[in-house]
C-alpha atoms as a PDB file:
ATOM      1  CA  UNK A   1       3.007 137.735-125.539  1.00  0.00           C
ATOM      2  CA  UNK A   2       2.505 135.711-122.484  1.00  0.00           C
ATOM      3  CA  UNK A   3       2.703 131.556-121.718  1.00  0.00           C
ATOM      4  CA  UNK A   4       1.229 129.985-118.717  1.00  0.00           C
ATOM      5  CA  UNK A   5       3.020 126.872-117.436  1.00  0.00           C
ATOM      6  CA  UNK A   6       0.170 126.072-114.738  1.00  0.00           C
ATOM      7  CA  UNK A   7       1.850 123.720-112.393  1.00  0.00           C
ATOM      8  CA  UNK A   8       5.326 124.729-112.445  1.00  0.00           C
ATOM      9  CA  UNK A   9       6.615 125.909-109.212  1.00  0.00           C
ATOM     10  CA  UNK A  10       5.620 129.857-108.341  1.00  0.00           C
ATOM     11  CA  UNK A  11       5.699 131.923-106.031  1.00  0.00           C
ATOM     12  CA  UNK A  12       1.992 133.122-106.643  1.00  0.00           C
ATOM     13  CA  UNK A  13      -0.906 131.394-105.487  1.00  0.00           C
ATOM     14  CA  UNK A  14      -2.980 129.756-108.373  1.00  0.00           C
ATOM     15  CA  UNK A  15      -6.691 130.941-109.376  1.00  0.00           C
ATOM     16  CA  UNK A  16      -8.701 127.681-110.258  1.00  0.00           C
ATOM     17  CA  UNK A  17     -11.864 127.807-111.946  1.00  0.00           C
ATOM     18  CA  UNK A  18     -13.925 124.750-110.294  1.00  0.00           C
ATOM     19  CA  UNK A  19     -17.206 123.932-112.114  1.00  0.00           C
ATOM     20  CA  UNK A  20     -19.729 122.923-110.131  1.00  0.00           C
ATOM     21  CA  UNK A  21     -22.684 120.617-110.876  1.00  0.00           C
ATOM     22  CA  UNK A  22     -25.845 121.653-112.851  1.00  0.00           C
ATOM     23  CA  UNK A  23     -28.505 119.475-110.907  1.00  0.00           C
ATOM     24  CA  UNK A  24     -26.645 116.188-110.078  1.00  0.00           C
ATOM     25  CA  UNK A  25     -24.388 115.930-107.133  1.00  0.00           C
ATOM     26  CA  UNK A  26     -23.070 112.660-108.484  1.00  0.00           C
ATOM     27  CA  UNK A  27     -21.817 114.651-111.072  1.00  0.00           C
ATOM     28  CA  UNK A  28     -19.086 116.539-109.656  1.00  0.00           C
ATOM     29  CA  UNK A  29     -15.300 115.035-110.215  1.00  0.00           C
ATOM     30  CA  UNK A  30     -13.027 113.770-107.956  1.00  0.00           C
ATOM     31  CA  UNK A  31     -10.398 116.421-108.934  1.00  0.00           C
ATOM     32  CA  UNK A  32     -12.744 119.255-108.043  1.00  0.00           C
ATOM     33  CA  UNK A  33     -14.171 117.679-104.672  1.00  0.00           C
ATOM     34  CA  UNK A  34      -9.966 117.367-103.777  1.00  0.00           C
ATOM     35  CA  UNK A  35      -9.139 121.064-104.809  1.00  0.00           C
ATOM     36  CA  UNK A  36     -11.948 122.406-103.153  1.00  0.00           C
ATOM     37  CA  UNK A  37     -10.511 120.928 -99.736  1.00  0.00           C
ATOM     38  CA  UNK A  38      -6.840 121.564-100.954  1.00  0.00           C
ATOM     39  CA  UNK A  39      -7.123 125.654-101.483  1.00  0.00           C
ATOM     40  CA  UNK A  40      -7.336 128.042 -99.263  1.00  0.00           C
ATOM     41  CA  UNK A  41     -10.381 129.797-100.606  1.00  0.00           C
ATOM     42  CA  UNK A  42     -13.167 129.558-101.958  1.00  0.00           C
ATOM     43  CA  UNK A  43     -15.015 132.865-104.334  1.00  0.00           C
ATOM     44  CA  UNK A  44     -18.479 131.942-104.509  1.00  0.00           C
ATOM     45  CA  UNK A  45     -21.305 133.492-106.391  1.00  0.00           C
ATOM     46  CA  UNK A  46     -23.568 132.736-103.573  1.00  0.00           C
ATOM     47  CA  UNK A  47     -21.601 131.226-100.429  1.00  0.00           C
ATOM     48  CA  UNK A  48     -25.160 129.876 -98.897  1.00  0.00           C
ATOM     49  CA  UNK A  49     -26.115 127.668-102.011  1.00  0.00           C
ATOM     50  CA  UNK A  50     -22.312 126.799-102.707  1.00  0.00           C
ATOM     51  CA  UNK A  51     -22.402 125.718 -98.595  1.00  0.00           C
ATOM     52  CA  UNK A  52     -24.655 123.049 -99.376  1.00  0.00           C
ATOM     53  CA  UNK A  53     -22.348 121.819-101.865  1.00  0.00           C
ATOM     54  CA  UNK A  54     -19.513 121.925 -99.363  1.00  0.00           C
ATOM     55  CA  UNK A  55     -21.630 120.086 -96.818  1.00  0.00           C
ATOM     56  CA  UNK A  56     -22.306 117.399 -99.089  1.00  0.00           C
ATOM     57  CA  UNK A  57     -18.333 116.594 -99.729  1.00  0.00           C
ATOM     58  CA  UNK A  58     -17.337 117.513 -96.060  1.00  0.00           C
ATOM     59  CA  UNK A  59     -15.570 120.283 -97.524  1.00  0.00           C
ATOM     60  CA  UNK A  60     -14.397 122.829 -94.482  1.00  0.00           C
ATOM     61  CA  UNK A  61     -12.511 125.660 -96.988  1.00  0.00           C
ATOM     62  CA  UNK A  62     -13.187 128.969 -95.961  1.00  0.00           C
ATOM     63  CA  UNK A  63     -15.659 131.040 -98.364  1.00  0.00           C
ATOM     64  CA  UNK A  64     -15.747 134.498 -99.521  1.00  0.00           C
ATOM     65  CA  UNK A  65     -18.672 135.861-101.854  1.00  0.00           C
ATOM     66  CA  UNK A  66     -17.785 137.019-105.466  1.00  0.00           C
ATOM     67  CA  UNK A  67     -21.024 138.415-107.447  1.00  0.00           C
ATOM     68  CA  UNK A  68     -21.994 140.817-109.795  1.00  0.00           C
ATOM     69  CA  UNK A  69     -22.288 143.405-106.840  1.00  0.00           C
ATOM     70  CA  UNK A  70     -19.072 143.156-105.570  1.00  0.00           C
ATOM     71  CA  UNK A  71     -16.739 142.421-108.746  1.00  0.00           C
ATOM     72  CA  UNK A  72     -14.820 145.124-108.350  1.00  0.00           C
ATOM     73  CA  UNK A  73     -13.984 145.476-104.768  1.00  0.00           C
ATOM     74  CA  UNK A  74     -13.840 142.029-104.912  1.00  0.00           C
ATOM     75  CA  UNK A  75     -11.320 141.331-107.526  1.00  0.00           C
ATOM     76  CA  UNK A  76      -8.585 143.518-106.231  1.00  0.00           C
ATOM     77  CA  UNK A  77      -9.024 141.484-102.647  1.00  0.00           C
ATOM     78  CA  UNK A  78      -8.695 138.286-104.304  1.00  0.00           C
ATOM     79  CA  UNK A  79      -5.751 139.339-106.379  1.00  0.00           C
ATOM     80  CA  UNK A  80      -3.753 140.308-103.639  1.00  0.00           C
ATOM     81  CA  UNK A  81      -3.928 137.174-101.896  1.00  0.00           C
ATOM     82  CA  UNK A  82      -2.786 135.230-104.624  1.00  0.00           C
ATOM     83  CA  UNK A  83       0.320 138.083-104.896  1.00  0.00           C
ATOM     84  CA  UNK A  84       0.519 137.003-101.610  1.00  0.00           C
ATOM     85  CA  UNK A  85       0.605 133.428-102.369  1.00  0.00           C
ATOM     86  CA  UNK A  86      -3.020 132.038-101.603  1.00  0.00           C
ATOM     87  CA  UNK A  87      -5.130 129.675-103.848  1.00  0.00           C
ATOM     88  CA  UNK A  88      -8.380 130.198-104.362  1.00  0.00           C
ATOM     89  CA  UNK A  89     -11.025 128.134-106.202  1.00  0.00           C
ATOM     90  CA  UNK A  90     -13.835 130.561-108.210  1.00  0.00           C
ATOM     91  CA  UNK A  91     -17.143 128.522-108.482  1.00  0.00           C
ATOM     92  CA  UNK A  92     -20.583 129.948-109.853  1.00  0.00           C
ATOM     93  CA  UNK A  93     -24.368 128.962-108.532  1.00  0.00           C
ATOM     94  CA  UNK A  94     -24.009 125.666-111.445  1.00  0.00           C
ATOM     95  CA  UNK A  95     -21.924 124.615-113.955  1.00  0.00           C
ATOM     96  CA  UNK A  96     -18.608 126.938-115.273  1.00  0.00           C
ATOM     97  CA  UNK A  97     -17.466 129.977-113.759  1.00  0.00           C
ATOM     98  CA  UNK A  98     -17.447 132.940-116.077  1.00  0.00           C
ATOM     99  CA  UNK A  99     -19.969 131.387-118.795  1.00  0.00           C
ATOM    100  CA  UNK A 100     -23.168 133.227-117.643  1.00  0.00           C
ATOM    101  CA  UNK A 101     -22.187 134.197-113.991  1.00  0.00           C
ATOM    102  CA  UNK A 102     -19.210 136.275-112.670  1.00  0.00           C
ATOM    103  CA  UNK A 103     -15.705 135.295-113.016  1.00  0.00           C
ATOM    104  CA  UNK A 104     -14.289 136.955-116.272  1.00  0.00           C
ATOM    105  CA  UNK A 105     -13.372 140.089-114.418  1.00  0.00           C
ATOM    106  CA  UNK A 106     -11.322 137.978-112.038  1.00  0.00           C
ATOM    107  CA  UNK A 107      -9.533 136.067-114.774  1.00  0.00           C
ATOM    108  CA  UNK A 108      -8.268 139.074-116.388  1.00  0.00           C
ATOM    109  CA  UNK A 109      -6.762 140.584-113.424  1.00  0.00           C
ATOM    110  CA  UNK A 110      -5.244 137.390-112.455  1.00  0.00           C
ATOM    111  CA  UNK A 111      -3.537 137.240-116.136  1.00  0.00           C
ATOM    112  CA  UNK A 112      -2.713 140.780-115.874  1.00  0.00           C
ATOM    113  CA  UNK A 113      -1.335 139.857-112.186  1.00  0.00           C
ATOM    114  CA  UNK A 114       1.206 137.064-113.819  1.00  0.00           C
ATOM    115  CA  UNK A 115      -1.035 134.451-111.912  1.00  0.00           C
ATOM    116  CA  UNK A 116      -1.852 130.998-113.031  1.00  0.00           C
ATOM    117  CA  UNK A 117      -5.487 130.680-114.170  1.00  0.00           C
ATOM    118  CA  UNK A 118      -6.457 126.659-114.107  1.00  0.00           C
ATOM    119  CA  UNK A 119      -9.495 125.484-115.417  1.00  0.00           C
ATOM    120  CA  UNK A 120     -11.396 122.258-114.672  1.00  0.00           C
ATOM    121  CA  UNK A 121     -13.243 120.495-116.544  1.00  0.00           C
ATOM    122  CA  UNK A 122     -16.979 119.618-115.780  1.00  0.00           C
ATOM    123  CA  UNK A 123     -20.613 119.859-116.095  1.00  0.00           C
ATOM    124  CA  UNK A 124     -22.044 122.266-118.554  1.00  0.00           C
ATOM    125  CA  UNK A 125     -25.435 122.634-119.366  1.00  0.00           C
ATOM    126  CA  UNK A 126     -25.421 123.907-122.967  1.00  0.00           C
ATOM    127  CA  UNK A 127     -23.062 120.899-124.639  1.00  0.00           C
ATOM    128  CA  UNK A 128     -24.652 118.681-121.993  1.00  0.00           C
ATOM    129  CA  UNK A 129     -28.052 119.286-124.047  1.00  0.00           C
ATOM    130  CA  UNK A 130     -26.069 119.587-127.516  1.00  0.00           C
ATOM    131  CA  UNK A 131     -24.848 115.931-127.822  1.00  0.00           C
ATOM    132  CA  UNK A 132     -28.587 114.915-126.681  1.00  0.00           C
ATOM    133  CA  UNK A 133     -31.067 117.219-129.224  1.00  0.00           C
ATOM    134  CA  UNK A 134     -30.267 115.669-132.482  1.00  0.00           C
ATOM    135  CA  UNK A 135     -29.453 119.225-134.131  1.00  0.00           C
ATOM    136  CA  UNK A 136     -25.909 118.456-135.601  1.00  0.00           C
ATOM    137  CA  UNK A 137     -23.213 119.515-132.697  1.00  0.00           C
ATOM    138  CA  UNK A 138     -20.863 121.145-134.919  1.00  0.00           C
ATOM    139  CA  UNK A 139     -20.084 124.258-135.564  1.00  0.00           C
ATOM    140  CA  UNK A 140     -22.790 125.403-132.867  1.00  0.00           C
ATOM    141  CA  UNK A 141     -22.930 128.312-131.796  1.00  0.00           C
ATOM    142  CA  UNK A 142     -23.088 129.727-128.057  1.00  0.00           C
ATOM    143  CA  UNK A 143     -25.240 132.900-127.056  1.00  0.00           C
ATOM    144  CA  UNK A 144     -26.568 132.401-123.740  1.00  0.00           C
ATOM    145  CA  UNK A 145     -29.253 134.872-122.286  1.00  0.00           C
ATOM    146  CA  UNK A 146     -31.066 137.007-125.239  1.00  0.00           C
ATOM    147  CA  UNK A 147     -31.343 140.279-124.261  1.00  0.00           C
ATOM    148  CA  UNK A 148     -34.582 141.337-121.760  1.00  0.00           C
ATOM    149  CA  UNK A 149     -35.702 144.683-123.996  1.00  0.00           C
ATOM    150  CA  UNK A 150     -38.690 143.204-126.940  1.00  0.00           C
ATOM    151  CA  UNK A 151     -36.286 145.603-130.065  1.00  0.00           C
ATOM    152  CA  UNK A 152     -33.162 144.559-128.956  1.00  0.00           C
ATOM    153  CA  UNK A 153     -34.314 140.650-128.496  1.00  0.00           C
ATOM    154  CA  UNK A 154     -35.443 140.921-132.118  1.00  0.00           C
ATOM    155  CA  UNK A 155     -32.636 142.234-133.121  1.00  0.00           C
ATOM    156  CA  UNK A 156     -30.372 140.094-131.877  1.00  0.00           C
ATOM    157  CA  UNK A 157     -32.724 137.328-133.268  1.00  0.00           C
ATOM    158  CA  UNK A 158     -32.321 138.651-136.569  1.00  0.00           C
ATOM    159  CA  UNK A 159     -28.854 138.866-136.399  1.00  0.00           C
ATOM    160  CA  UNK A 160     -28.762 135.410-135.748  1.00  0.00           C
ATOM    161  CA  UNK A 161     -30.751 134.100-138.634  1.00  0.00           C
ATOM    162  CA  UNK A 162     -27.913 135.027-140.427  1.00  0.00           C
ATOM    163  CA  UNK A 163     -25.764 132.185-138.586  1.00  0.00           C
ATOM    164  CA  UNK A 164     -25.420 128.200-140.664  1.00  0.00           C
ATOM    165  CA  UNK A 165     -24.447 127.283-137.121  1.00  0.00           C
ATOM    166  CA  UNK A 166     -26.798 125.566-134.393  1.00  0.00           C
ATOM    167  CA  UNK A 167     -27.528 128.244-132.308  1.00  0.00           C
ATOM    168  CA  UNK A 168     -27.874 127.786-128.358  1.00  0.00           C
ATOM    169  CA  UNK A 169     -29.337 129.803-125.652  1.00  0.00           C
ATOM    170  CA  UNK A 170     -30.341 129.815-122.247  1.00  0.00           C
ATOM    171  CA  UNK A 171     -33.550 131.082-120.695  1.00  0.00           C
ATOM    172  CA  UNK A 172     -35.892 130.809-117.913  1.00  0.00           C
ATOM    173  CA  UNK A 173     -39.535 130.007-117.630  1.00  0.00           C
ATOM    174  CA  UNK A 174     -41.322 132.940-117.301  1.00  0.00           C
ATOM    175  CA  UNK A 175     -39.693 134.021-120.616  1.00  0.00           C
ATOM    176  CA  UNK A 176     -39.308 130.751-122.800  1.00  0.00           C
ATOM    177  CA  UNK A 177     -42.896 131.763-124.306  1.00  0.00           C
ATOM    178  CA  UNK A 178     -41.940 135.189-125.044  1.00  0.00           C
ATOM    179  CA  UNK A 179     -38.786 134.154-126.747  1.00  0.00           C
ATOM    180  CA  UNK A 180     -39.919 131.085-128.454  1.00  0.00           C
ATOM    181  CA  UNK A 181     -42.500 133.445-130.553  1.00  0.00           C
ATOM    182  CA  UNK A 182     -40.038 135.775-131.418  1.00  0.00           C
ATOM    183  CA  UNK A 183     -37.712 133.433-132.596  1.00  0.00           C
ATOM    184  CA  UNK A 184     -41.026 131.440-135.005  1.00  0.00           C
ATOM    185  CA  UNK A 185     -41.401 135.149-136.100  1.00  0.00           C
ATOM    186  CA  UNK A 186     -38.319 135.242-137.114  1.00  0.00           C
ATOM    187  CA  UNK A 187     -36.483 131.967-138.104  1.00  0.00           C
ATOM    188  CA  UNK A 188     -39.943 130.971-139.528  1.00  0.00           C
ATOM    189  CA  UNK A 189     -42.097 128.104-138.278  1.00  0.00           C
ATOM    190  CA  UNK A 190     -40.531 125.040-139.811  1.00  0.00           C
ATOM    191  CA  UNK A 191     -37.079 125.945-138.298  1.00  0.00           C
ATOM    192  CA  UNK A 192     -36.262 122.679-136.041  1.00  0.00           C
ATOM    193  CA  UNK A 193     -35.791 122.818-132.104  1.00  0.00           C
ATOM    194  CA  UNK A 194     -34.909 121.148-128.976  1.00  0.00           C
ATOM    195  CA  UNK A 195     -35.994 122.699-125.486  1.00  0.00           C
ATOM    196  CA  UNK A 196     -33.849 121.079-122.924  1.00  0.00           C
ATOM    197  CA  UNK A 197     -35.428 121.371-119.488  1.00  0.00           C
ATOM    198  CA  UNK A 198     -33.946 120.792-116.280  1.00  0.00           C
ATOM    199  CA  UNK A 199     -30.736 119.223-117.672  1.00  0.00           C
ATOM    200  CA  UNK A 200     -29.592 116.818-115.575  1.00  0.00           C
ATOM    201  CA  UNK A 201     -31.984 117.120-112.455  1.00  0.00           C
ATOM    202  CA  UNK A 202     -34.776 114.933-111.616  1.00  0.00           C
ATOM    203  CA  UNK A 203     -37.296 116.202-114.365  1.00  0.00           C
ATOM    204  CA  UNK A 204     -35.306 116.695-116.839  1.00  0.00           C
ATOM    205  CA  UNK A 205     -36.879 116.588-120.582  1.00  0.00           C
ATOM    206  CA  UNK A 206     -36.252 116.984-124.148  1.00  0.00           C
ATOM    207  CA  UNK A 207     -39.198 118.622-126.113  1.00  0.00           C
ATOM    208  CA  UNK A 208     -38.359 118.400-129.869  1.00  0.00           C
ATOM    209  CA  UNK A 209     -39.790 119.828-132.857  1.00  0.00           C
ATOM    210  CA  UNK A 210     -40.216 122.393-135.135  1.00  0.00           C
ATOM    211  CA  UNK A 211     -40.835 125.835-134.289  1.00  0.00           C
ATOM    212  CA  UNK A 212     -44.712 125.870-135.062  1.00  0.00           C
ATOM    213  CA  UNK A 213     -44.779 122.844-132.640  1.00  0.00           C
ATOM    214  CA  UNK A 214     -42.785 124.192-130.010  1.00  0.00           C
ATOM    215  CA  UNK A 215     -44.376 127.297-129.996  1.00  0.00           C
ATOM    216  CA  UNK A 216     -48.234 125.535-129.054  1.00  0.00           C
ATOM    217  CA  UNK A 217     -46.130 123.679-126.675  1.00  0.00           C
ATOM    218  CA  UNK A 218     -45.576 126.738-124.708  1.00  0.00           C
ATOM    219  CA  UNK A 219     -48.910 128.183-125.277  1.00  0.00           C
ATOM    220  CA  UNK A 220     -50.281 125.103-124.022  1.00  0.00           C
ATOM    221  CA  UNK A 221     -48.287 124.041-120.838  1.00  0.00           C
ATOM    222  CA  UNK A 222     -47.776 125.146-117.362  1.00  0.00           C
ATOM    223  CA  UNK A 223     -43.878 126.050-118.248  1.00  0.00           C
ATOM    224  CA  UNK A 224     -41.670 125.044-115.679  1.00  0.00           C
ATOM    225  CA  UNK A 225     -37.472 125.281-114.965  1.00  0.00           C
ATOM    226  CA  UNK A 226     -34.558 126.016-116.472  1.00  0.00           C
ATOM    227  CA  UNK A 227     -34.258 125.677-120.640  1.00  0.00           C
ATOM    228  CA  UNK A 228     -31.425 125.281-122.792  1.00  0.00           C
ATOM    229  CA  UNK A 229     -33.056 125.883-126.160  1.00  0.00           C
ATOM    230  CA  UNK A 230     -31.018 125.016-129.368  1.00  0.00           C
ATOM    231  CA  UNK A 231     -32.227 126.279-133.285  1.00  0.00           C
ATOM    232  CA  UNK A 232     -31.370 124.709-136.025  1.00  0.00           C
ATOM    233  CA  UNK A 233     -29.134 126.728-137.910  1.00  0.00           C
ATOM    234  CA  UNK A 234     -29.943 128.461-141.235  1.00  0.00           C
ATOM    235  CA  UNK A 235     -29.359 126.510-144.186  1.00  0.00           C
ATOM    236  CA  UNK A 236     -30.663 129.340-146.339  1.00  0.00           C
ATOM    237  CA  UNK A 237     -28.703 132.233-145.876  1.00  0.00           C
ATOM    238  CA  UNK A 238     -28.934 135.379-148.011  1.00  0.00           C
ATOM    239  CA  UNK A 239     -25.655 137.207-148.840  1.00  0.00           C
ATOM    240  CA  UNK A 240     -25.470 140.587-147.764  1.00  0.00           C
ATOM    241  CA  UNK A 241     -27.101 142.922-149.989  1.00  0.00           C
ATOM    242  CA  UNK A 242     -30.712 143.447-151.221  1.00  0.00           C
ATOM    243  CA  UNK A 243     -32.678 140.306-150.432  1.00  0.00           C
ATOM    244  CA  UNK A 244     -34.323 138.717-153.421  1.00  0.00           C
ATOM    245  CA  UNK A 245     -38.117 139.330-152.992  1.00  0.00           C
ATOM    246  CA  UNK A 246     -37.370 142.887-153.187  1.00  0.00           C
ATOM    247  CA  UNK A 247     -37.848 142.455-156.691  1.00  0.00           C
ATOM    248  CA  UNK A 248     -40.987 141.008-156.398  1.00  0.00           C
ATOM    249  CA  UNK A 249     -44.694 142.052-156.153  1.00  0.00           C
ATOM    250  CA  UNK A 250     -46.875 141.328-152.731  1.00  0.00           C
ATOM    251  CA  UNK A 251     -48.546 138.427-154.871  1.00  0.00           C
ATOM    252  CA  UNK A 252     -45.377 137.026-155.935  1.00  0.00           C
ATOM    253  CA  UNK A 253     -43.385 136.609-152.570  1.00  0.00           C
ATOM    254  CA  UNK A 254     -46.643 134.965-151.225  1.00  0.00           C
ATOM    255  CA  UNK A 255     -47.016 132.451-153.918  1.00  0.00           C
ATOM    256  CA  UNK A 256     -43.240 131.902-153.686  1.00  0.00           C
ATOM    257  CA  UNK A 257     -43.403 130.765-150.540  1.00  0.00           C
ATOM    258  CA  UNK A 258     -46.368 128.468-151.018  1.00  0.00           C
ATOM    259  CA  UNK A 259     -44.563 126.826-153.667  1.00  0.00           C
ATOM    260  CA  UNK A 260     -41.026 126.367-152.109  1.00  0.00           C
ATOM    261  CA  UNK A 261     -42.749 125.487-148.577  1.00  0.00           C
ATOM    262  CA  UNK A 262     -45.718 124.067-149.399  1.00  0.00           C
ATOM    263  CA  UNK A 263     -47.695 126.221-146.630  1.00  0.00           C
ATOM    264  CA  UNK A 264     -50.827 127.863-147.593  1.00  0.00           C
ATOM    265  CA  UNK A 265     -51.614 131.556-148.582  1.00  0.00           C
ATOM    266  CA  UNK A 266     -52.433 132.437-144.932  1.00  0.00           C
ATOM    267  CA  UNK A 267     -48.798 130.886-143.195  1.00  0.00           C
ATOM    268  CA  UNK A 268     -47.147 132.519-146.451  1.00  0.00           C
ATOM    269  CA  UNK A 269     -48.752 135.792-146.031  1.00  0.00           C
ATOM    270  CA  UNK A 270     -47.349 135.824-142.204  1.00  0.00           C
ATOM    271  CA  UNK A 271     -43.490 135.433-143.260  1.00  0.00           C
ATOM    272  CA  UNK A 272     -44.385 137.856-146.305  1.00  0.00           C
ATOM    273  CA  UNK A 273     -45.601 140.614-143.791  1.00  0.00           C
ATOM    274  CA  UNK A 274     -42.659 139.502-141.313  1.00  0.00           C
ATOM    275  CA  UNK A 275     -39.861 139.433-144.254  1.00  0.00           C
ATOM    276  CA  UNK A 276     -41.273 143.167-145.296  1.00  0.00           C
ATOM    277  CA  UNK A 277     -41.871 144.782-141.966  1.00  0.00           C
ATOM    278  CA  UNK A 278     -46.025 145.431-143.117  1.00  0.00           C
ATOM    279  CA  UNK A 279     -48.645 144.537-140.801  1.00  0.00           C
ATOM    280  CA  UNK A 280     -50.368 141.260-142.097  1.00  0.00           C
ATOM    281  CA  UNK A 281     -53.466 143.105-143.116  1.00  0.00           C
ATOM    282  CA  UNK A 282     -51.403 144.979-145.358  1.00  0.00           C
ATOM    283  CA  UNK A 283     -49.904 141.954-147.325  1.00  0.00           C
ATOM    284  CA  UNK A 284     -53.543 140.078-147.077  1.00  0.00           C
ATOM    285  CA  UNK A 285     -55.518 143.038-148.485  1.00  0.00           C
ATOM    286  CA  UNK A 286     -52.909 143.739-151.591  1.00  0.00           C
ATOM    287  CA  UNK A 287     -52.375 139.622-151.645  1.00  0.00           C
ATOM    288  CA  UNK A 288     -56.496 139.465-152.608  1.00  0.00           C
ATOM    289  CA  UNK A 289     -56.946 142.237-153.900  1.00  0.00           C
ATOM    290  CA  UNK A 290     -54.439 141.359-156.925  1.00  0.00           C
ATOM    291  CA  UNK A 291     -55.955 137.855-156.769  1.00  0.00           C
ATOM    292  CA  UNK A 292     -59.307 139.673-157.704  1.00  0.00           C
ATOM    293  CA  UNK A 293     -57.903 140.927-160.966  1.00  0.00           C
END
């Protein structure tokens, strides 16, 4: 067992975990802009595009990068100059340290290390969009990037659709299309979503619907920036076990589905082929051919 007393006196430096803004300049705090100056280092994911940010504030602090390329080598430097007594400030690219960018390997060893790890608040993109989609905001639940390979994205998606929580993600532009199909595969058409674009910067935009919707919105628009996409969460979750249509014939699970969604034989022959793992011709062909006798 181990307690933290952050700001009693030490004779370690301090790691502080400084989030930086997502877009908005304006939007970085007074406290961060002051420990930024006050330390006497800065670990930046990129020390160019934090620079910028340092210009802005007339911030002078030394920099020293900290990336995915350089954790390790990297984390035993910083660590022994807060042994030594040194502060340092860890910022990422945007937003919080350690969410999606590096910074978790430098926490631990600073806990292991007996040194004081102080977070700041600040700007966050993914409850930043939350409060603003409409989706109810609790419980939610964070993922972040989906994973790049098409079998392990789906399965990760179907993992998911066994979650009650709002689900959020973040994704870029050249894959939003990609991922928004998969997930209308999936979590079914009607399932209702927010794309949150830009959050915060000078174009940002809130594109709300249903998965159908969204999913012609992608196929139909030049798709631009940063998303934070959040699902609705699954109000219909089977237990685990043998799901119910297993019990049922081809013709059966269709016209269940037309019934309890009001969608016609050809939307309802999609999930059925989805929910079963058949190709669609499969399920249309034993769908009609049943209906012929």
């Amino acid at each position: 067992m181990e307690t933290q007393k952050s700001f009693e006196p030490k004779d370690k430096g301090s790691l502080y975990l400084v989030p930086t803004p997502i877009g908005n300049l304006e939007d970085m705090t007074f406290r961060a802009i002051r420990l930024l100056k006050e330390v006497d280092l800065i670990a930046a994911e990129d020390t160019r595009n934090t620079q910028k940010l340092l210009n802005h504030f007339d911030i002078t602090t030394p920099q020293i990068s900290y990336h995915d390329h350089n954790v390790k080598e990297r984390t035993e430097q910083l660590i022994q100059k807060l042994v030594d007594g040194q502060t340092i400030a860890q910022v990422s690219d945007a937003g919080m340290p350690s969410i999606s960018d590096p910074g978790v390997e430098l926490v631990k060893a600073a806990i292991e290390a007996g040194i004081s790890v102080i977070p700041l608040p600040g700007a966050n993109a993914a409850l930043t969009a939350l409060i603003a989609s409409g989706l109810a905001p609790q419980p939610f639940y964070f993922y972040g990037f989906l994973p790049r390979k098409k079998n392990d994205l789906k399965q990760a998606l179907n993992d998911l659709n066994k979650r009650e929580e709002t689900l959020i993600f973040y994704e870029s532009p050249h894959r939003l299309k990609q991922v928004i199909g998969e997930m209308r595969a999936i979590f079914g058409y009607d399932r209702q979503v927010v794309l949150a674009r830009e959050v915060t910067k000078r174009f940002e935009e809130f594109i709300r619907g249903n998965l159908e919707e969204i999913s012609e919105w992608t196929l139909s628009e030049q798709v631009r920036g940063e998303f934070v996409i959040i699902v609705e969460g699954n109000a219909h979750v089977v237990e685990e076990g043998n799901p119910e249509w297993e019990k049922w014939s081809v013709k059966e699970h269709v016209e269940h589905l037309m019934e309890e969604k009001n969608v016609s034989s050809k939307e309802a022959i999609k999930e059925v082929a989805i929910s079963r793992d058949l190709p669609k011709r499969e399920i249309y062909s034993a769908y009609h051919q049943l209906d012929e006798h």
